[in-house]
N, C-alpha and C. Protein backbone atom coordinates (compact mmCIF):
# COMPACT_ATOMS: atom_id res chain seq x y z
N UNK A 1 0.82 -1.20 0.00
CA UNK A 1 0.00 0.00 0.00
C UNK A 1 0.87 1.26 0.00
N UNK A 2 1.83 1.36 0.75
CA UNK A 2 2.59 2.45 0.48
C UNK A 2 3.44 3.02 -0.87
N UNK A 3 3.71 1.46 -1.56
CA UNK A 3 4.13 1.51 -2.45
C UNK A 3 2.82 2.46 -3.60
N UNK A 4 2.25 2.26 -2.94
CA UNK A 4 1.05 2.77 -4.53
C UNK A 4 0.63 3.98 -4.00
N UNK A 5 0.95 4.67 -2.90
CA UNK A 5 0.78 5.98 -1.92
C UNK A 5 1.55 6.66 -2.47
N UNK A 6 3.29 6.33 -2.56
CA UNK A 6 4.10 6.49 -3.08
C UNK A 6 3.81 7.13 -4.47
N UNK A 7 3.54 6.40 -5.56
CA UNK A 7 3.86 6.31 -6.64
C UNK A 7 2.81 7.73 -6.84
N UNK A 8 1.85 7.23 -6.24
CA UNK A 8 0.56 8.56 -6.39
C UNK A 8 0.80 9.77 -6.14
N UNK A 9 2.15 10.05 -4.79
CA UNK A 9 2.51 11.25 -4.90
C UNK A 9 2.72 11.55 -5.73
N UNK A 10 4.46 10.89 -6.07
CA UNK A 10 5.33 10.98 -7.16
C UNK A 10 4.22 11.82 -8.36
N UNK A 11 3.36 10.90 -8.90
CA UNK A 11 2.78 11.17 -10.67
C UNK A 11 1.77 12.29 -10.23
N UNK A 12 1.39 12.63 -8.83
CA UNK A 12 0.65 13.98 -8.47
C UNK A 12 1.67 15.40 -8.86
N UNK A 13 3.15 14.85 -8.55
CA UNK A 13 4.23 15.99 -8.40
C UNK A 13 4.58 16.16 -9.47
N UNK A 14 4.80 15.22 -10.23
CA UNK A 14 5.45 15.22 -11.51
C UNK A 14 4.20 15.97 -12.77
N UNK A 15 2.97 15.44 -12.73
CA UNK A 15 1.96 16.24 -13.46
C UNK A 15 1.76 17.90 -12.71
N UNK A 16 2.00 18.16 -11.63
CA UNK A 16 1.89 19.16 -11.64
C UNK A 16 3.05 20.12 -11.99
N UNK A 17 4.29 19.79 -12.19
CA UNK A 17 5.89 20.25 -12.76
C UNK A 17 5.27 20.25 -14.33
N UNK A 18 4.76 19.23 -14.84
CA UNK A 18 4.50 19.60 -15.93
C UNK A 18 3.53 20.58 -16.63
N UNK A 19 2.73 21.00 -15.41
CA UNK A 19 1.55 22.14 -15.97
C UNK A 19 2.42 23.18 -16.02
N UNK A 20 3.39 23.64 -14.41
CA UNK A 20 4.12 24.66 -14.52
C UNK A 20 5.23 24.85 -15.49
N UNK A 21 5.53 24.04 -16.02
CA UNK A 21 6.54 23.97 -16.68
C UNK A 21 6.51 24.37 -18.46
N UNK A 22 4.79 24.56 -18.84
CA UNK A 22 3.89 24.78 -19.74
C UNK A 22 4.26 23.37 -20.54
N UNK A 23 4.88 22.35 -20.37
CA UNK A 23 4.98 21.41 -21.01
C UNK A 23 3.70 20.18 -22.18
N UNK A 24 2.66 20.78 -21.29
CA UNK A 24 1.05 20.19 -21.61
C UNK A 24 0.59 21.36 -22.66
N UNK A 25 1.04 22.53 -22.67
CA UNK A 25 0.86 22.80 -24.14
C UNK A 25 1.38 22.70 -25.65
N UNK A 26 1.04 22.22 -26.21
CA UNK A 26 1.45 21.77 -27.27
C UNK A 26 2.28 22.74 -28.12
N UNK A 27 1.69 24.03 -27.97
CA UNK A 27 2.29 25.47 -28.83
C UNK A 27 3.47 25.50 -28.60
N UNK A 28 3.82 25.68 -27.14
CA UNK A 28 4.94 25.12 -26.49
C UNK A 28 6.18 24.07 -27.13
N UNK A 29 5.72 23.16 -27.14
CA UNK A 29 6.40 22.23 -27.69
C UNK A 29 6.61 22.47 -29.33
N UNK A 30 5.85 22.98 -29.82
CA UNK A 30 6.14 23.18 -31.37
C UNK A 30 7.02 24.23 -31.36
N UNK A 31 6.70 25.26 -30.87
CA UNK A 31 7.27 26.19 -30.64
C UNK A 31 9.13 25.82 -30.27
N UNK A 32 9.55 25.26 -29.16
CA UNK A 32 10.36 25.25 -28.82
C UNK A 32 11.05 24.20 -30.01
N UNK A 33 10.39 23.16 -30.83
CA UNK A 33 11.15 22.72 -31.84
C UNK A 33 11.01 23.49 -33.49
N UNK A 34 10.88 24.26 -33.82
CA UNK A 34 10.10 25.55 -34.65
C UNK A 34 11.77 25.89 -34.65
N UNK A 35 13.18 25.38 -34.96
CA UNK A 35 14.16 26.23 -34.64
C UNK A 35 14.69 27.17 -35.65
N UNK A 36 13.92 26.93 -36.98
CA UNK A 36 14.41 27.74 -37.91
C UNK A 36 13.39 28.79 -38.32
N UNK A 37 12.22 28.88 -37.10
CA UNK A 37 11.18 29.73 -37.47
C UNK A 37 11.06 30.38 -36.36
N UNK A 38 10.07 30.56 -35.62
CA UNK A 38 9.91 30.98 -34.43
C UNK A 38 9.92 30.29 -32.74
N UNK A 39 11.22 30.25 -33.18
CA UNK A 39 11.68 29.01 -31.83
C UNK A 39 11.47 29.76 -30.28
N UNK A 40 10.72 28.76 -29.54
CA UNK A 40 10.30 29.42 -28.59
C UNK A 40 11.37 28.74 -27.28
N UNK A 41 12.09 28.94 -26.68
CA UNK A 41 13.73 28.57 -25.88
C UNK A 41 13.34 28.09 -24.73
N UNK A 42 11.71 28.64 -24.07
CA UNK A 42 11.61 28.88 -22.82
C UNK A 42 11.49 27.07 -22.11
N UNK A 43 11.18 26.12 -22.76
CA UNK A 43 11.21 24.65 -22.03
C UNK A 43 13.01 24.16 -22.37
N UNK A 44 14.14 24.99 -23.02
CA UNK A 44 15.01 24.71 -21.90
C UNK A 44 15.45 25.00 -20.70
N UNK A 45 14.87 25.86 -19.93
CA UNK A 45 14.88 26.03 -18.20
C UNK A 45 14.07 24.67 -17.65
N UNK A 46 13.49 24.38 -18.48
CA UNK A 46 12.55 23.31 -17.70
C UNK A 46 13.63 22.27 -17.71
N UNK A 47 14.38 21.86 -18.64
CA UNK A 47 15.10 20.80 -18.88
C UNK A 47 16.50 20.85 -18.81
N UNK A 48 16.75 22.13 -18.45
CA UNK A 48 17.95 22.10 -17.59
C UNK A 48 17.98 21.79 -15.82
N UNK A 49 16.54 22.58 -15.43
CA UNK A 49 16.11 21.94 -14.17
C UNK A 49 15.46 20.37 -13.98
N UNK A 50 15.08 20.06 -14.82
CA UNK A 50 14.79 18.51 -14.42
C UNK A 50 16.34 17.55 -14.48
N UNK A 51 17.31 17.76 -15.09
CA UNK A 51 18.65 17.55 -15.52
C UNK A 51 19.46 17.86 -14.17
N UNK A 52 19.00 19.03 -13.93
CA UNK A 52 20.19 19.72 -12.69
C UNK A 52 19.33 18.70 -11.69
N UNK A 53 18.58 18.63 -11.59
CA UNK A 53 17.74 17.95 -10.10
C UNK A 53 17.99 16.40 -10.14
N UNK A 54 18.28 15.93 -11.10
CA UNK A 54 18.19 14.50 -11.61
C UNK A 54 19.77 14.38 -11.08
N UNK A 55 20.55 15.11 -11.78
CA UNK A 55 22.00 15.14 -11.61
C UNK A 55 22.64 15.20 -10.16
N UNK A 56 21.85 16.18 -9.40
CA UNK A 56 22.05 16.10 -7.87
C UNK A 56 21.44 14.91 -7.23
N UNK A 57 20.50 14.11 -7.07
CA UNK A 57 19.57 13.40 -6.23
C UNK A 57 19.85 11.96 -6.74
N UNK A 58 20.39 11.75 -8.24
CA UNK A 58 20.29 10.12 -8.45
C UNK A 58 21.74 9.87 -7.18
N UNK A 59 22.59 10.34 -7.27
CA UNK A 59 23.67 10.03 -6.40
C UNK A 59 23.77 9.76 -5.42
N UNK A 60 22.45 10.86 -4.67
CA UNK A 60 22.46 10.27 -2.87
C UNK A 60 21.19 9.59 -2.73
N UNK A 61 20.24 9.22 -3.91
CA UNK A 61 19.14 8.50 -3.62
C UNK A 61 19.72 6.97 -3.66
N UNK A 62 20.88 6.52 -5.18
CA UNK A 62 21.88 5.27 -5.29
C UNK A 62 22.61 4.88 -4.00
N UNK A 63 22.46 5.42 -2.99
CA UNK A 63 23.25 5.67 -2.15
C UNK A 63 22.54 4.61 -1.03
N UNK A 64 21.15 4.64 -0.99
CA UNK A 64 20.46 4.00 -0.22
C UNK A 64 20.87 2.40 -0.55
N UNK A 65 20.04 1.38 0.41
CA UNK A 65 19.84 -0.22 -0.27
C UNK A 65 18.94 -0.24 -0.69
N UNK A 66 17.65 0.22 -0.98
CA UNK A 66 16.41 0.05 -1.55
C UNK A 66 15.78 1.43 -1.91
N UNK A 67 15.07 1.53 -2.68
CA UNK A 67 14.11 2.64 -3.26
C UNK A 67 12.94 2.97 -1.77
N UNK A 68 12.72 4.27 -1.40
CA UNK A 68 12.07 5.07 -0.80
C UNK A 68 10.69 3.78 -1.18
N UNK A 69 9.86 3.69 -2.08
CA UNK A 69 8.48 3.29 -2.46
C UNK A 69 8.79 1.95 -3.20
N UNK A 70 9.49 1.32 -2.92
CA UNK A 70 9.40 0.16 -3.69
C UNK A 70 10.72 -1.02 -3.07
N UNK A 71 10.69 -2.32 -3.74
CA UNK A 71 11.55 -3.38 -2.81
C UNK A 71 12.85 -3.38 -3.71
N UNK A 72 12.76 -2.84 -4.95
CA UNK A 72 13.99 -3.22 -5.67
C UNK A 72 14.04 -1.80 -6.49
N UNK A 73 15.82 -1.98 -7.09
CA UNK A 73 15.97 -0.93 -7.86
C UNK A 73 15.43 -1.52 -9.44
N UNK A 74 15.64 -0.59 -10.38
CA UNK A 74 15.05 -1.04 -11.44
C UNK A 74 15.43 -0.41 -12.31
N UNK A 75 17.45 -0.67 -12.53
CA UNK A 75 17.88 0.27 -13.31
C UNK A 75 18.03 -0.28 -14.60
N UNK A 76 18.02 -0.10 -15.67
CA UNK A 76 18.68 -0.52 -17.13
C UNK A 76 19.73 -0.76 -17.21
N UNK A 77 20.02 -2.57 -17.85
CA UNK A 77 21.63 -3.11 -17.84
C UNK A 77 22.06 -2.74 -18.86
N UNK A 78 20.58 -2.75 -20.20
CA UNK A 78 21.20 -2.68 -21.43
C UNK A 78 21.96 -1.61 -21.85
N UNK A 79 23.43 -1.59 -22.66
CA UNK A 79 24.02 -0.37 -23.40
C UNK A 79 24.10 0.23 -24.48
N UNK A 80 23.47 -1.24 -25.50
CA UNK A 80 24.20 -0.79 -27.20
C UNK A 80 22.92 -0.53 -27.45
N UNK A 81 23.39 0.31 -28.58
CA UNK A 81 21.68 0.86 -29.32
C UNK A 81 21.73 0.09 -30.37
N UNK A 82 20.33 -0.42 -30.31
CA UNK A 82 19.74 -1.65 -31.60
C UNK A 82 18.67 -0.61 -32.31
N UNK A 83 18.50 -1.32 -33.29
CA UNK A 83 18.05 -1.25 -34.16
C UNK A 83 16.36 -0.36 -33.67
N UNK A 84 15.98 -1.25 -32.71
CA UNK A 84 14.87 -1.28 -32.20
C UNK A 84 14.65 0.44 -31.41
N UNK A 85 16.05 0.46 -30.63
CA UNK A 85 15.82 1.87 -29.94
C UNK A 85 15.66 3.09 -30.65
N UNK A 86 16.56 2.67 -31.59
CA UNK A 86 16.39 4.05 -32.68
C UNK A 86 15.36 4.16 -33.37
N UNK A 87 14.78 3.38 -34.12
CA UNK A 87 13.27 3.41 -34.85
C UNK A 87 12.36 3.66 -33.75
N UNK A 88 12.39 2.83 -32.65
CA UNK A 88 11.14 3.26 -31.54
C UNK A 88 11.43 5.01 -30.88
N UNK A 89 12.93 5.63 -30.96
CA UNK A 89 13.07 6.84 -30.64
C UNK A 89 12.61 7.97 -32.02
N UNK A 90 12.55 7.79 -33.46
CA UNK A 90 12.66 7.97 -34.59
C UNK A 90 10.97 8.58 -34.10
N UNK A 91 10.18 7.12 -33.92
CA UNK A 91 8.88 7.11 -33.96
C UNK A 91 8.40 7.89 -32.75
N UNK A 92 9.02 8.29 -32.00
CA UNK A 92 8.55 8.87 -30.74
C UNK A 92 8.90 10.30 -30.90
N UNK A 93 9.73 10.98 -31.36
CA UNK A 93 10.08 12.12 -31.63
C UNK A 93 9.08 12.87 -32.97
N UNK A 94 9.27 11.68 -33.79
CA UNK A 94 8.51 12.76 -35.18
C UNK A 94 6.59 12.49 -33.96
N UNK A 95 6.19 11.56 -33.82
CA UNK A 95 4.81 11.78 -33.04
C UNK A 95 4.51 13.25 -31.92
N UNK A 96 5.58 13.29 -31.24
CA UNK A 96 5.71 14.19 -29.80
C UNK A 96 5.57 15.82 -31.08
N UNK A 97 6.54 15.82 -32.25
CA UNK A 97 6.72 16.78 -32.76
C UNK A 97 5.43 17.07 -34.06
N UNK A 98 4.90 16.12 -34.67
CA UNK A 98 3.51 16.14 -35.06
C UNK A 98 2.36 16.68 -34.14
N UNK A 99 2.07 15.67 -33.03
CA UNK A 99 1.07 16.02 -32.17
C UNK A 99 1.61 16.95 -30.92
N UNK A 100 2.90 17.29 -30.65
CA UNK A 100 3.00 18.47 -29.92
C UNK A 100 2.69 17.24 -28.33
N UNK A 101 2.64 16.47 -28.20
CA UNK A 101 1.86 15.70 -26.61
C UNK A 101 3.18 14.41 -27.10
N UNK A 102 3.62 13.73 -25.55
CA UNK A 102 4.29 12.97 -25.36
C UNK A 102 3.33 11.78 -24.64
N UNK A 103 3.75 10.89 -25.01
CA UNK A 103 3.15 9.84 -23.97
C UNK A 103 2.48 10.06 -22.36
N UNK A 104 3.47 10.58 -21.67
CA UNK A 104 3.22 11.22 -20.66
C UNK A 104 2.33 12.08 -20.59
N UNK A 105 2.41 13.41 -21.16
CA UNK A 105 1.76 14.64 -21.62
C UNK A 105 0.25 14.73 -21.92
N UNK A 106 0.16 13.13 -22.93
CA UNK A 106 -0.84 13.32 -23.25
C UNK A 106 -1.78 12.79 -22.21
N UNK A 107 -1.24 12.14 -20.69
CA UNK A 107 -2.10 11.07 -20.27
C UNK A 107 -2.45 12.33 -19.24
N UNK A 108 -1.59 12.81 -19.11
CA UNK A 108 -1.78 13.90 -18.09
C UNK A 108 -3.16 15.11 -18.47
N UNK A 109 -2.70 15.81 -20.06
CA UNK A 109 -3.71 16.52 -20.69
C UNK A 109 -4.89 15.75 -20.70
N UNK A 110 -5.19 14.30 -20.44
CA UNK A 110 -6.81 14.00 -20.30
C UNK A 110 -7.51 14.95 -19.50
N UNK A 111 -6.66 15.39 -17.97
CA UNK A 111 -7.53 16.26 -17.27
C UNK A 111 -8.35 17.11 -17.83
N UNK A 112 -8.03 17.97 -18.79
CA UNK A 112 -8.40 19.24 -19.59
C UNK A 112 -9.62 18.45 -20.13
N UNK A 113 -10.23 17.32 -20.63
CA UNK A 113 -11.49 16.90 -21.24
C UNK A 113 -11.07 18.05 -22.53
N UNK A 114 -9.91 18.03 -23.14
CA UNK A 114 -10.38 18.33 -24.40
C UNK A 114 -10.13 16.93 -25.43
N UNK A 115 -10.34 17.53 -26.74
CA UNK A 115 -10.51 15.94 -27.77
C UNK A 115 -8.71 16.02 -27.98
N UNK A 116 -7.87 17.29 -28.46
CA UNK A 116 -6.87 16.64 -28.82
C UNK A 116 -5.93 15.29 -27.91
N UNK A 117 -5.55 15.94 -26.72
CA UNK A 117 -5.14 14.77 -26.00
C UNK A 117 -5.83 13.73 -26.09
N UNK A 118 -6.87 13.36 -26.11
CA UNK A 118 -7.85 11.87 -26.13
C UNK A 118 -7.37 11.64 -27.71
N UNK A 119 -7.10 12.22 -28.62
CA UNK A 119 -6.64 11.76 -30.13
C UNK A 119 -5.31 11.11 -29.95
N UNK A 120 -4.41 11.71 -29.35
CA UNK A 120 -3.36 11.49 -29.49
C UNK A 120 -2.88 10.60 -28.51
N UNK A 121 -3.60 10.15 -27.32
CA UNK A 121 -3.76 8.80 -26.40
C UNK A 121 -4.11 7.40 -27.41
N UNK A 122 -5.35 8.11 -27.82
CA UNK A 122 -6.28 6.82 -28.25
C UNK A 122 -4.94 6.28 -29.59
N UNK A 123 -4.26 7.24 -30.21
CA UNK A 123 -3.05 6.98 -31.26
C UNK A 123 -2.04 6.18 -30.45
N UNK A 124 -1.49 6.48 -29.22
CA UNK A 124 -0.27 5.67 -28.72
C UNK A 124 -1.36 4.76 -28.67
N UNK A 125 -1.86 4.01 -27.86
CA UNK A 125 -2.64 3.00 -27.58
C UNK A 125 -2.69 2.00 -28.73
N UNK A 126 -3.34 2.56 -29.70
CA UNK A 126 -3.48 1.87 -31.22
C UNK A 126 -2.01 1.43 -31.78
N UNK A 127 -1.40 2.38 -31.92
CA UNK A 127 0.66 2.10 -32.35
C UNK A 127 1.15 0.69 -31.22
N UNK A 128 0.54 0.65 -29.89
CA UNK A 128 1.21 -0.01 -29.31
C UNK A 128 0.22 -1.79 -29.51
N UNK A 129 -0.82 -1.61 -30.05
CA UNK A 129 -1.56 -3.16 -29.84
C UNK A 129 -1.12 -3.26 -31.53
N UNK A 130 -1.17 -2.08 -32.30
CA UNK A 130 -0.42 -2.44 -33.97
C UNK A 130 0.54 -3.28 -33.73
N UNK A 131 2.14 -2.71 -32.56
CA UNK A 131 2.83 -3.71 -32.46
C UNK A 131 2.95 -4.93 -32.07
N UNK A 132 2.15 -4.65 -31.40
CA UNK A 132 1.58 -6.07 -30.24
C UNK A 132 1.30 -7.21 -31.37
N UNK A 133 0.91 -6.62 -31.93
CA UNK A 133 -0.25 -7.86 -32.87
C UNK A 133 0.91 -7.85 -34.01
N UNK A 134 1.68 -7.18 -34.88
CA UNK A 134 2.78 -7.54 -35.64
C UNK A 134 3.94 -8.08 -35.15
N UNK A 135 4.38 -8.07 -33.82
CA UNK A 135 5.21 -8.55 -32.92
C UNK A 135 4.89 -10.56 -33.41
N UNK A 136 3.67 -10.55 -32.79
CA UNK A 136 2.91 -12.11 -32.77
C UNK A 136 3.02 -12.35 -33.94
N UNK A 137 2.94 -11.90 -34.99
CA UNK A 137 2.65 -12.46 -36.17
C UNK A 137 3.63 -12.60 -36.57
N UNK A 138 5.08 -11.59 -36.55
CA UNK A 138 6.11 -11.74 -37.60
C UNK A 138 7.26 -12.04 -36.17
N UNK A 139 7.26 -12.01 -35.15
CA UNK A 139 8.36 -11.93 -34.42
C UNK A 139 9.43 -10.50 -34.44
N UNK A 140 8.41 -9.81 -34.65
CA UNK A 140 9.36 -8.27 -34.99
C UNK A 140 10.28 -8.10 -34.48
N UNK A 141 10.14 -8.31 -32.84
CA UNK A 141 10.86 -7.16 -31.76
C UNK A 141 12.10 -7.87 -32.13
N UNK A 142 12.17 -9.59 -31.97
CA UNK A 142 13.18 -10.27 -32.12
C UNK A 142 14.38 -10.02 -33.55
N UNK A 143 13.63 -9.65 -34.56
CA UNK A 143 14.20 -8.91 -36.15
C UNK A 143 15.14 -7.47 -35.46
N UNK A 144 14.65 -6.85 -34.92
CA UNK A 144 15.00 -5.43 -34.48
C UNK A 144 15.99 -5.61 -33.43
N UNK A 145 16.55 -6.51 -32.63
CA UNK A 145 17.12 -6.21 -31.46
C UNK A 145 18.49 -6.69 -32.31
């Protein structure tokens, strides 16, 4: 139970960094990738502070034997970039930069009850059972790694 107390802060704190951070607007995000037009600069403060904060705290949080909210750590062994990371990063960047909403972003923008975020949810959702179901059929992921 604490563990899920936990986590609820956490994604309470973290969606609300992202309202302040104007990150849930999309203009925003176009804007700030817009670099040969009207590039808007202001979400690198955001991402120099999530960077600077990340950079201070992974060190003395590693520091512990166990995670604050949970029984184990749950870091990534893997190093080399396959095939797979780059097309799945390829596909995640041109989407975030089309629809302006990130995975995250967009689950968060449900609050707002407007339609774009619910478009661009109901799209990851669909991309991810597309793979699901071409995965089964052709053995994809296994082709890609």
């Amino acid at each position: 139970m604490k563990y899920n107390i936990g986590a609820l802060i956490v994604g309470l704190l973290f969606a609300i960094g992202l309202g302040v951070s104007g990150i849930l607007q999309p203009a925003n995000i176009i804007g700030f990738l817009d670099v040969f037009g009207k590039w808007n600069p202001a979400l690198l403060f955001t991402m120099a502070g999530a960077v600077g904060v990340h950079f201070i705290t992974y060190k003395l949080i590693r520091k512990r034997k166990t995670p604050m909210f949970s029984k184990d750590w749950f870091i990534p062994t893997r190093q080399e970039i396959t095939p797979a990371l780059v097309i799945g990063s390829l596909i995640f960047g041109i989407g975030w930069g089309l629809g302006g909403y990130c995975p995250t972003v967009s689950v968060t923008s449900l609050a707002s009850f407007e339609m774009r975020p619910l478009v661009v949810f109901v799209s990851i959702i669909f991309g991810m059972l597309l793979f699901w179901f071409l995965d089964k059929k052709t053995n994809l992921k296994s082709k890609l790694e």
